[in-house]
PDB file of N, CA and C in Angstrom:
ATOM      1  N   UNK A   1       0.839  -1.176   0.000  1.00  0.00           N
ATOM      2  CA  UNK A   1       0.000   0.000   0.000  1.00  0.00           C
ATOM      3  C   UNK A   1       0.887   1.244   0.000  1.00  0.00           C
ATOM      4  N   UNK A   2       0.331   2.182  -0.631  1.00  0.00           N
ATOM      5  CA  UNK A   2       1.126   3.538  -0.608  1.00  0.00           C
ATOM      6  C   UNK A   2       1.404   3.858   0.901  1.00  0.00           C
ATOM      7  N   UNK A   3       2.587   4.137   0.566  1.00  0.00           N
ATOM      8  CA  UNK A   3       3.182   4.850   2.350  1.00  0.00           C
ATOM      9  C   UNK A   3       3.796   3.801   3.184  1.00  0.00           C
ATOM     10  N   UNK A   4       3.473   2.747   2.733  1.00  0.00           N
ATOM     11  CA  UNK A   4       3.435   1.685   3.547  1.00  0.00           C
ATOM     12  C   UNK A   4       5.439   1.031   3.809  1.00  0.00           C
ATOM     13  N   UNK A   5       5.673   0.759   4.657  1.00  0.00           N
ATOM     14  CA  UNK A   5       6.923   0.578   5.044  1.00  0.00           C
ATOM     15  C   UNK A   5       7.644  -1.008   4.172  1.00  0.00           C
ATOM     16  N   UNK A   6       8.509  -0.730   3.779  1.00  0.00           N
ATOM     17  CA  UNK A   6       9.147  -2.366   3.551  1.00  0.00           C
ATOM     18  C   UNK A   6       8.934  -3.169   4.340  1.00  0.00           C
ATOM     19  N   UNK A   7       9.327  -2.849   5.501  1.00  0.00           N
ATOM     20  CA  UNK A   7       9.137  -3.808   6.843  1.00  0.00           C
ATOM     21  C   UNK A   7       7.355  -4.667   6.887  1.00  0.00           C
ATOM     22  N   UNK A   8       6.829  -3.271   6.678  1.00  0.00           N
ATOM     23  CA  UNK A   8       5.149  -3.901   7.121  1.00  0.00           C
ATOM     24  C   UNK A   8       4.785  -4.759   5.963  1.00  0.00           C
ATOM     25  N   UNK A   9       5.066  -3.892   4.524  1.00  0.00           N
ATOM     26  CA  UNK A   9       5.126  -4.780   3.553  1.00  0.00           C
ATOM     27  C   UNK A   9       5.305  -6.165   3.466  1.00  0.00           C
ATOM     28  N   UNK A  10       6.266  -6.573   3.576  1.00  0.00           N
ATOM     29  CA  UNK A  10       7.095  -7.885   3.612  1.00  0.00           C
ATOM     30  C   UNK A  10       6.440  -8.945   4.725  1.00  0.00           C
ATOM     31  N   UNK A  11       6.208  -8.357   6.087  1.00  0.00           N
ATOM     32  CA  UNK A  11       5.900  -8.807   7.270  1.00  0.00           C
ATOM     33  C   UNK A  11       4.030  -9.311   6.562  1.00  0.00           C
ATOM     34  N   UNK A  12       3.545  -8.583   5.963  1.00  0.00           N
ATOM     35  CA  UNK A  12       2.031  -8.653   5.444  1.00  0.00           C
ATOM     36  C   UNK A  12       2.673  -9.424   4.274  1.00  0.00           C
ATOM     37  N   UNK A  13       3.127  -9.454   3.292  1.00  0.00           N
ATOM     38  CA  UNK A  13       3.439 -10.628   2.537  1.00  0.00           C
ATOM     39  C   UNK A  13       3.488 -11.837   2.895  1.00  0.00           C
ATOM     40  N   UNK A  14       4.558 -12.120   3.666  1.00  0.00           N
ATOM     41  CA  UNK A  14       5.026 -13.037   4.237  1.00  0.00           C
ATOM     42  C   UNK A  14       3.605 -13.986   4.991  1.00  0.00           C
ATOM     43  N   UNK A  15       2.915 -13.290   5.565  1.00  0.00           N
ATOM     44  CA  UNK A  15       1.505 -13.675   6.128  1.00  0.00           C
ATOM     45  C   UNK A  15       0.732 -14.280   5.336  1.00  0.00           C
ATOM     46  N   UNK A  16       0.715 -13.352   4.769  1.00  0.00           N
ATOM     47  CA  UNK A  16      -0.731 -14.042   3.416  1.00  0.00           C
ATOM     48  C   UNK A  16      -0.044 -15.312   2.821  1.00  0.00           C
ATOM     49  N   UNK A  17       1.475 -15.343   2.448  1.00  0.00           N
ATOM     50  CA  UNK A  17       1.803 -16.876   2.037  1.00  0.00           C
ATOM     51  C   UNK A  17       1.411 -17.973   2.794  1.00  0.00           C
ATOM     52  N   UNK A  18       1.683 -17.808   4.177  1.00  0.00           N
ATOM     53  CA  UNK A  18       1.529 -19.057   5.450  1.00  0.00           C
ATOM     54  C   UNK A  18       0.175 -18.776   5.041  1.00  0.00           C
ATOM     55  N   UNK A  19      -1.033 -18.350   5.163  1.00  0.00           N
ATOM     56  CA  UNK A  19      -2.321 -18.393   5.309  1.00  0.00           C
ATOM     57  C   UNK A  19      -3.005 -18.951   4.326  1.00  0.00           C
ATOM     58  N   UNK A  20      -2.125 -18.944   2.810  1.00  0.00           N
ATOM     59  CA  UNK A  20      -2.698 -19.151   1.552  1.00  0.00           C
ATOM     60  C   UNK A  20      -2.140 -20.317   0.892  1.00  0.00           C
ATOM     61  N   UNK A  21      -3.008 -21.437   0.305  1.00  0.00           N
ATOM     62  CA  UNK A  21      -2.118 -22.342  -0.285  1.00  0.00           C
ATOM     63  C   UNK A  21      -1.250 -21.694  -1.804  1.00  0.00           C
ATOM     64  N   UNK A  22      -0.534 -22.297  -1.964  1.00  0.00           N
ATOM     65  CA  UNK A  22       0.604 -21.764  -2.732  1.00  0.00           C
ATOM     66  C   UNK A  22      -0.106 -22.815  -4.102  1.00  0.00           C
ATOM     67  N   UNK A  23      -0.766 -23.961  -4.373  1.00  0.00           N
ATOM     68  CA  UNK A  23      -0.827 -24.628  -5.503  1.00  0.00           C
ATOM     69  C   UNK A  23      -0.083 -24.918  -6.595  1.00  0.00           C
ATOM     70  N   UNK A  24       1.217 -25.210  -5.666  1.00  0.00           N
ATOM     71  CA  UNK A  24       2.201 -25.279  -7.000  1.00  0.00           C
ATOM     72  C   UNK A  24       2.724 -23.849  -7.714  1.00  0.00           C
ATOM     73  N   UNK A  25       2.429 -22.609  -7.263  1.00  0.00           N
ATOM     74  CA  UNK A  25       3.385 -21.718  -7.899  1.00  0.00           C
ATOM     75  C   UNK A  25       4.475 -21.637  -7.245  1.00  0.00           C
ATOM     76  N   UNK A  26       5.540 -21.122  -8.585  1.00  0.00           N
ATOM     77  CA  UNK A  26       6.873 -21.304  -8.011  1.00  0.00           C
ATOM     78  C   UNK A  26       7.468 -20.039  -6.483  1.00  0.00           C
ATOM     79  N   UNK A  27       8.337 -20.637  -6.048  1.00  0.00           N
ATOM     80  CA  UNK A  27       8.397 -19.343  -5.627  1.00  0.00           C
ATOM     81  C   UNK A  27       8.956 -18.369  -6.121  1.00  0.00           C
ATOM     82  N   UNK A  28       9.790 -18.139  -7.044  1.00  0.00           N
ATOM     83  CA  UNK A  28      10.315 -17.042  -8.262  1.00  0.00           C
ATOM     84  C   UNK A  28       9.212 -16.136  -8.199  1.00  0.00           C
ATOM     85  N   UNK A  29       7.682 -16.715  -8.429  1.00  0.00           N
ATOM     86  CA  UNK A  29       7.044 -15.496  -9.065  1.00  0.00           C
ATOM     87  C   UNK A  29       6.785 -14.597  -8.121  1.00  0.00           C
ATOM     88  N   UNK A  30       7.123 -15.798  -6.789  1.00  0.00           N
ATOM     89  CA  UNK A  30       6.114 -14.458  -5.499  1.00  0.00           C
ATOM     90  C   UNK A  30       7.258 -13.494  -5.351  1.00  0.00           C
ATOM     91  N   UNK A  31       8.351 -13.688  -5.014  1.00  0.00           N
ATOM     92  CA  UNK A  31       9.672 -12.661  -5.085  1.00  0.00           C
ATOM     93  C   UNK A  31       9.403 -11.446  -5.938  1.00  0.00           C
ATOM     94  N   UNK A  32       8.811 -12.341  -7.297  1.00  0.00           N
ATOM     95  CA  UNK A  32       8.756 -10.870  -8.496  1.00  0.00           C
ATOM     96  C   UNK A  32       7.518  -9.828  -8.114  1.00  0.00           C
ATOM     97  N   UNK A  33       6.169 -10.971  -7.975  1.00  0.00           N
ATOM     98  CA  UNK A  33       5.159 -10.291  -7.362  1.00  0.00           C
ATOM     99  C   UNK A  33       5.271  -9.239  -6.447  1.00  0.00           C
ATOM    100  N   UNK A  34       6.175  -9.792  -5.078  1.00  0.00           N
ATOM    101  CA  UNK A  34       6.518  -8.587  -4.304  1.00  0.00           C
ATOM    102  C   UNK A  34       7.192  -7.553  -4.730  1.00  0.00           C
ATOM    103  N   UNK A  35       8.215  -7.664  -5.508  1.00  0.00           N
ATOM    104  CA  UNK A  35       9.525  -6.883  -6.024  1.00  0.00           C
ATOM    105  C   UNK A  35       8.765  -5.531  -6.752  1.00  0.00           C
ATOM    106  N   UNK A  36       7.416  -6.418  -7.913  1.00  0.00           N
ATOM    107  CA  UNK A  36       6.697  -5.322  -8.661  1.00  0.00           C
ATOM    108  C   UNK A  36       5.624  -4.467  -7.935  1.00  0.00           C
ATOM    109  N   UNK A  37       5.304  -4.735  -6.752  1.00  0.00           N
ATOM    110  CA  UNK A  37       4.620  -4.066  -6.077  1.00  0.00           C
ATOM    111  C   UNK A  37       5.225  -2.682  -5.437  1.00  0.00           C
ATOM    112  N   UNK A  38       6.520  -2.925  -5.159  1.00  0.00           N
ATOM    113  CA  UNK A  38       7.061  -1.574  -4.785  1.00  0.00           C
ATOM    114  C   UNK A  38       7.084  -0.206  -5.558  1.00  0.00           C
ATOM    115  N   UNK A  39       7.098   0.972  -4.204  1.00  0.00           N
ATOM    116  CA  UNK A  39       7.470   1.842  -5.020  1.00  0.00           C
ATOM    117  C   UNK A  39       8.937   1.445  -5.692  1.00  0.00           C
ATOM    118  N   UNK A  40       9.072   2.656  -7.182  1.00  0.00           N
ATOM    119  CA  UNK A  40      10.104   2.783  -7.829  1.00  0.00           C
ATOM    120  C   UNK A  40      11.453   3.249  -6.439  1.00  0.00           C
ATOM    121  N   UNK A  41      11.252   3.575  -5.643  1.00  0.00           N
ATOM    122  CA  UNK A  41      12.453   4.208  -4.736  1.00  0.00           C
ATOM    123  C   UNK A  41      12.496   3.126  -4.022  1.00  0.00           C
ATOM    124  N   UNK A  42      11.897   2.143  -3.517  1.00  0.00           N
ATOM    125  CA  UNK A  42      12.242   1.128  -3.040  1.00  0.00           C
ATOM    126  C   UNK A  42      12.903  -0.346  -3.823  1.00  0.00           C
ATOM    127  N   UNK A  43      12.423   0.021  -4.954  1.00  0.00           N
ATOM    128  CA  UNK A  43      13.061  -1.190  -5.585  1.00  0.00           C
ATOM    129  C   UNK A  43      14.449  -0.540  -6.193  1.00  0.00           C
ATOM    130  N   UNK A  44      15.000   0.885  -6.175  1.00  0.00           N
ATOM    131  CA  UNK A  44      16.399   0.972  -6.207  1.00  0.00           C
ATOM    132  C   UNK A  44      17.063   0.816  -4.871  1.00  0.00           C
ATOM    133  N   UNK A  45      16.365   0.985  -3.697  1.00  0.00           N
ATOM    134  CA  UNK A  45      16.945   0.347  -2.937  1.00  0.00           C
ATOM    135  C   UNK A  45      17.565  -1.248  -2.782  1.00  0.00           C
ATOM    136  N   UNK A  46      16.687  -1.855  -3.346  1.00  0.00           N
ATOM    137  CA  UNK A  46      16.737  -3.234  -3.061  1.00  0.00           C
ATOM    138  C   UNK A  46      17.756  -3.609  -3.685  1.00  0.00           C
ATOM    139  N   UNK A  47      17.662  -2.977  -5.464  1.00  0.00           N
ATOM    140  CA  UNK A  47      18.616  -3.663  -6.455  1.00  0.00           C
ATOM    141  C   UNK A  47      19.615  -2.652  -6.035  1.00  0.00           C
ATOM    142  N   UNK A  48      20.286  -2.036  -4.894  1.00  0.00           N
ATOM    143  CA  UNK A  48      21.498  -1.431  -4.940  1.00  0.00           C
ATOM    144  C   UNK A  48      22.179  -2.016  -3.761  1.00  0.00           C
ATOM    145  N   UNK A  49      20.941  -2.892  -2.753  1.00  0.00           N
ATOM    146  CA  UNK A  49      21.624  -3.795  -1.723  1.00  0.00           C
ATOM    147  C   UNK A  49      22.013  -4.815  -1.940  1.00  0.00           C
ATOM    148  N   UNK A  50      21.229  -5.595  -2.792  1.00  0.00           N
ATOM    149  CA  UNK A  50      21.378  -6.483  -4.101  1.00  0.00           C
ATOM    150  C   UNK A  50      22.797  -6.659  -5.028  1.00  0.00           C
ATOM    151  N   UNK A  51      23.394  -4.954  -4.871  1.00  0.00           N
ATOM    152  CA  UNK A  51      24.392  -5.321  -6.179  1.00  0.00           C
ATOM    153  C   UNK A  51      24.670  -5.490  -7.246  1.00  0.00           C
ATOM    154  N   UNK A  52      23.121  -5.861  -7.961  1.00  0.00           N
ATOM    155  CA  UNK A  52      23.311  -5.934  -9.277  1.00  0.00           C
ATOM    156  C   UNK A  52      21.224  -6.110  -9.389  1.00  0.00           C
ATOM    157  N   UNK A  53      20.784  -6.602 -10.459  1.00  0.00           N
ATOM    158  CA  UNK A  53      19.370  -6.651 -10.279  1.00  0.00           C
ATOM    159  C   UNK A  53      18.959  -7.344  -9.326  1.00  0.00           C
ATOM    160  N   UNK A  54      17.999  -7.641  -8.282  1.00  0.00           N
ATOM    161  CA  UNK A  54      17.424  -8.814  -7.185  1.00  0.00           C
ATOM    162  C   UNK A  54      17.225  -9.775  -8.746  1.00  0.00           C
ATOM    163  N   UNK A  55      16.171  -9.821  -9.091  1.00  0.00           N
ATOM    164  CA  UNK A  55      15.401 -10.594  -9.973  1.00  0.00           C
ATOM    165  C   UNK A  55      16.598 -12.182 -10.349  1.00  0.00           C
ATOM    166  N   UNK A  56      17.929 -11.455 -10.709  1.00  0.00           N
ATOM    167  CA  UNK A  56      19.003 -12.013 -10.904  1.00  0.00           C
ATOM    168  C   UNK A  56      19.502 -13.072 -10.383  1.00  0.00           C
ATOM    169  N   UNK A  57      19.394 -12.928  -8.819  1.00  0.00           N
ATOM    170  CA  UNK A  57      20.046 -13.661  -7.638  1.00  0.00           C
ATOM    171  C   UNK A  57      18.953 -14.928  -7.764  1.00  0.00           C
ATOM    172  N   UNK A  58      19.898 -16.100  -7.036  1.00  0.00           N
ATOM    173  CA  UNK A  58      18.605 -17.281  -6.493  1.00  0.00           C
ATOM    174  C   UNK A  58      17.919 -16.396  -5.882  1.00  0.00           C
ATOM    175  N   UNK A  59      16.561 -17.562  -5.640  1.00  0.00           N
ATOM    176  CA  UNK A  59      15.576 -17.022  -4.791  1.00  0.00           C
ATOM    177  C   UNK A  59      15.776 -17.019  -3.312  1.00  0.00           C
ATOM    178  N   UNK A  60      16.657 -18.024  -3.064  1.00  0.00           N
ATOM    179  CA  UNK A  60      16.686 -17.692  -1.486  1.00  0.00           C
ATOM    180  C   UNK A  60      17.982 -16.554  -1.279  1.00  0.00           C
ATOM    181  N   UNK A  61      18.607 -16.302  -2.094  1.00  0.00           N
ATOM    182  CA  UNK A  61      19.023 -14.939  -1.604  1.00  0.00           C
ATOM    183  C   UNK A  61      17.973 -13.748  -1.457  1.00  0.00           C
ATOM    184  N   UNK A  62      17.658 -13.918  -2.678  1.00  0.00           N
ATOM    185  CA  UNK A  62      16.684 -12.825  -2.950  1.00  0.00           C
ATOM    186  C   UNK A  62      15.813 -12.886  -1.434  1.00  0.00           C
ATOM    187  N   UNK A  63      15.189 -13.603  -0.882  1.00  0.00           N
ATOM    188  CA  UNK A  63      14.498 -14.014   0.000  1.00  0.00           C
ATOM    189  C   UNK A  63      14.981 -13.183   1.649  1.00  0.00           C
ATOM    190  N   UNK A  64      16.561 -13.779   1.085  1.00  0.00           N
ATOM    191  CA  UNK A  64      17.460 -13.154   2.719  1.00  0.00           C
ATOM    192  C   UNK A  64      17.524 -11.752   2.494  1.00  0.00           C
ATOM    193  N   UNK A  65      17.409 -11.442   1.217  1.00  0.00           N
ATOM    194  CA  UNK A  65      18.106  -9.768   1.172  1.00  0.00           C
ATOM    195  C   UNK A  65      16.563  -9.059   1.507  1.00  0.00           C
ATOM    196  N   UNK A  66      15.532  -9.487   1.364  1.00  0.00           N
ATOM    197  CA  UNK A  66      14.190  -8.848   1.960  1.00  0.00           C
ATOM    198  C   UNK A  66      14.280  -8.657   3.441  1.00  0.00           C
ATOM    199  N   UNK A  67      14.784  -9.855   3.796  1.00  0.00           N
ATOM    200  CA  UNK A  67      14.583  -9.950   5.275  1.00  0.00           C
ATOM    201  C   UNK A  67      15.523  -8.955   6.189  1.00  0.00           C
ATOM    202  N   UNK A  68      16.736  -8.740   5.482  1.00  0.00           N
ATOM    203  CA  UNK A  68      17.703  -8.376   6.073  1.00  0.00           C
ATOM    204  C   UNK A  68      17.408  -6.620   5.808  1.00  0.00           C
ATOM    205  N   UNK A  69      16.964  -5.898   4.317  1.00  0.00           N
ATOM    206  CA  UNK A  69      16.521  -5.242   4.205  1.00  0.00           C
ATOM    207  C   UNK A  69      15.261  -4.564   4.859  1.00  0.00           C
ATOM    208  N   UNK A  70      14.252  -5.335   5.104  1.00  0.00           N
ATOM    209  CA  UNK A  70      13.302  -5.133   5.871  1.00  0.00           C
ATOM    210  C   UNK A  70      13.556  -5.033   7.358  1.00  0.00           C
ATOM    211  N   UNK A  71      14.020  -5.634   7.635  1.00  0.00           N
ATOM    212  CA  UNK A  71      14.814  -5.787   9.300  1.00  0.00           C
ATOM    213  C   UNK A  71      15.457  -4.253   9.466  1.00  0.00           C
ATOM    214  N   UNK A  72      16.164  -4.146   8.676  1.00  0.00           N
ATOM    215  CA  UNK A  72      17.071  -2.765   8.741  1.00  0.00           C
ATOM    216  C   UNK A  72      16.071  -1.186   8.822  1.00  0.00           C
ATOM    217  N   UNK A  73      15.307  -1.921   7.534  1.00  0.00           N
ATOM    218  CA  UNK A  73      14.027  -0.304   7.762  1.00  0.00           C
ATOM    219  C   UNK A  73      13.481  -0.444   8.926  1.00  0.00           C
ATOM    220  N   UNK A  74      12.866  -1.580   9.706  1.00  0.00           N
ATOM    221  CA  UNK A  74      12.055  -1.394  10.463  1.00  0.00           C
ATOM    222  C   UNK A  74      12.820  -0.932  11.703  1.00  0.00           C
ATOM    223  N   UNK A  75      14.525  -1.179  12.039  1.00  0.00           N
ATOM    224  CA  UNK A  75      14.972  -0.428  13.015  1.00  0.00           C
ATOM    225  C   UNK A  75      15.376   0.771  12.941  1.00  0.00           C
ATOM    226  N   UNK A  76      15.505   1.495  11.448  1.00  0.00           N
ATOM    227  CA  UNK A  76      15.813   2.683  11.453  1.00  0.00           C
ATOM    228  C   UNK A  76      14.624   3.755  11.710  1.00  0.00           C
ATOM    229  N   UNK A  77      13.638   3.131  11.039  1.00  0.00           N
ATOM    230  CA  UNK A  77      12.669   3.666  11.435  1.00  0.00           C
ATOM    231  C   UNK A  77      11.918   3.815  12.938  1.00  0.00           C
ATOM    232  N   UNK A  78      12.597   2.775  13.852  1.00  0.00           N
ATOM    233  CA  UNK A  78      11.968   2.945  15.124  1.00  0.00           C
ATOM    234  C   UNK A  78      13.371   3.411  15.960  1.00  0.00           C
ATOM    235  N   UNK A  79      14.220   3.806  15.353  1.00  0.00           N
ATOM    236  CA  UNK A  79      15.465   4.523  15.804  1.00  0.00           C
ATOM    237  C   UNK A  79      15.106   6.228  15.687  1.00  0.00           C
ATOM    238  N   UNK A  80      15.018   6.405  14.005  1.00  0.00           N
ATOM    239  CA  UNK A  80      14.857   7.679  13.565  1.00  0.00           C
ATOM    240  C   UNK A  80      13.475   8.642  13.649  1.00  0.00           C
ATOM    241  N   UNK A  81      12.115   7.584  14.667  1.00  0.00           N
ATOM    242  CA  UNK A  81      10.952   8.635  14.485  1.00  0.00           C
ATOM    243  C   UNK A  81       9.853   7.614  15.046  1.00  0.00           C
TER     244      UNK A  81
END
């Protein structure tokens, strides 16, 4: 949702997967699914923590670099306000 934090983002992603059967989609697409949902300023974040495009990386990197990314906003943000 607009405004909405990486952290909460991800944390509400992450939810709806456990809650929802998956039916055989891969997990590639949900990575992309999430990835395309961002704002444009967040997904240069990602692909600049990333290193090169996310999309690129396995998925379980891709996976750790959310977490680790998300982890990070949600303490700066309860550091900075």
């Amino acid at each position: 949702m607009e405004g909405e934090s990486l952290y909460e983002a991800w944390e509400i992603f992450k939810e709806l997967q456990r809650e929802c059967p998956h039916h055989g989609i891969p997990d590639r697409l949900f990575v992309q699914t999430f990835y395309n949902g961002l704002e444009q300023l967040m997904k240069i974040s990602i692909n600049a923590a990333a290193e090169r495009n996310l999309m690129a990386k396995p998925i379980n990197e891709a996976n750790q670099l959310f977490e680790e990314v998300a982890s990070n906003n949600y303490h700066w943000r309860n550091e900075g306000g």
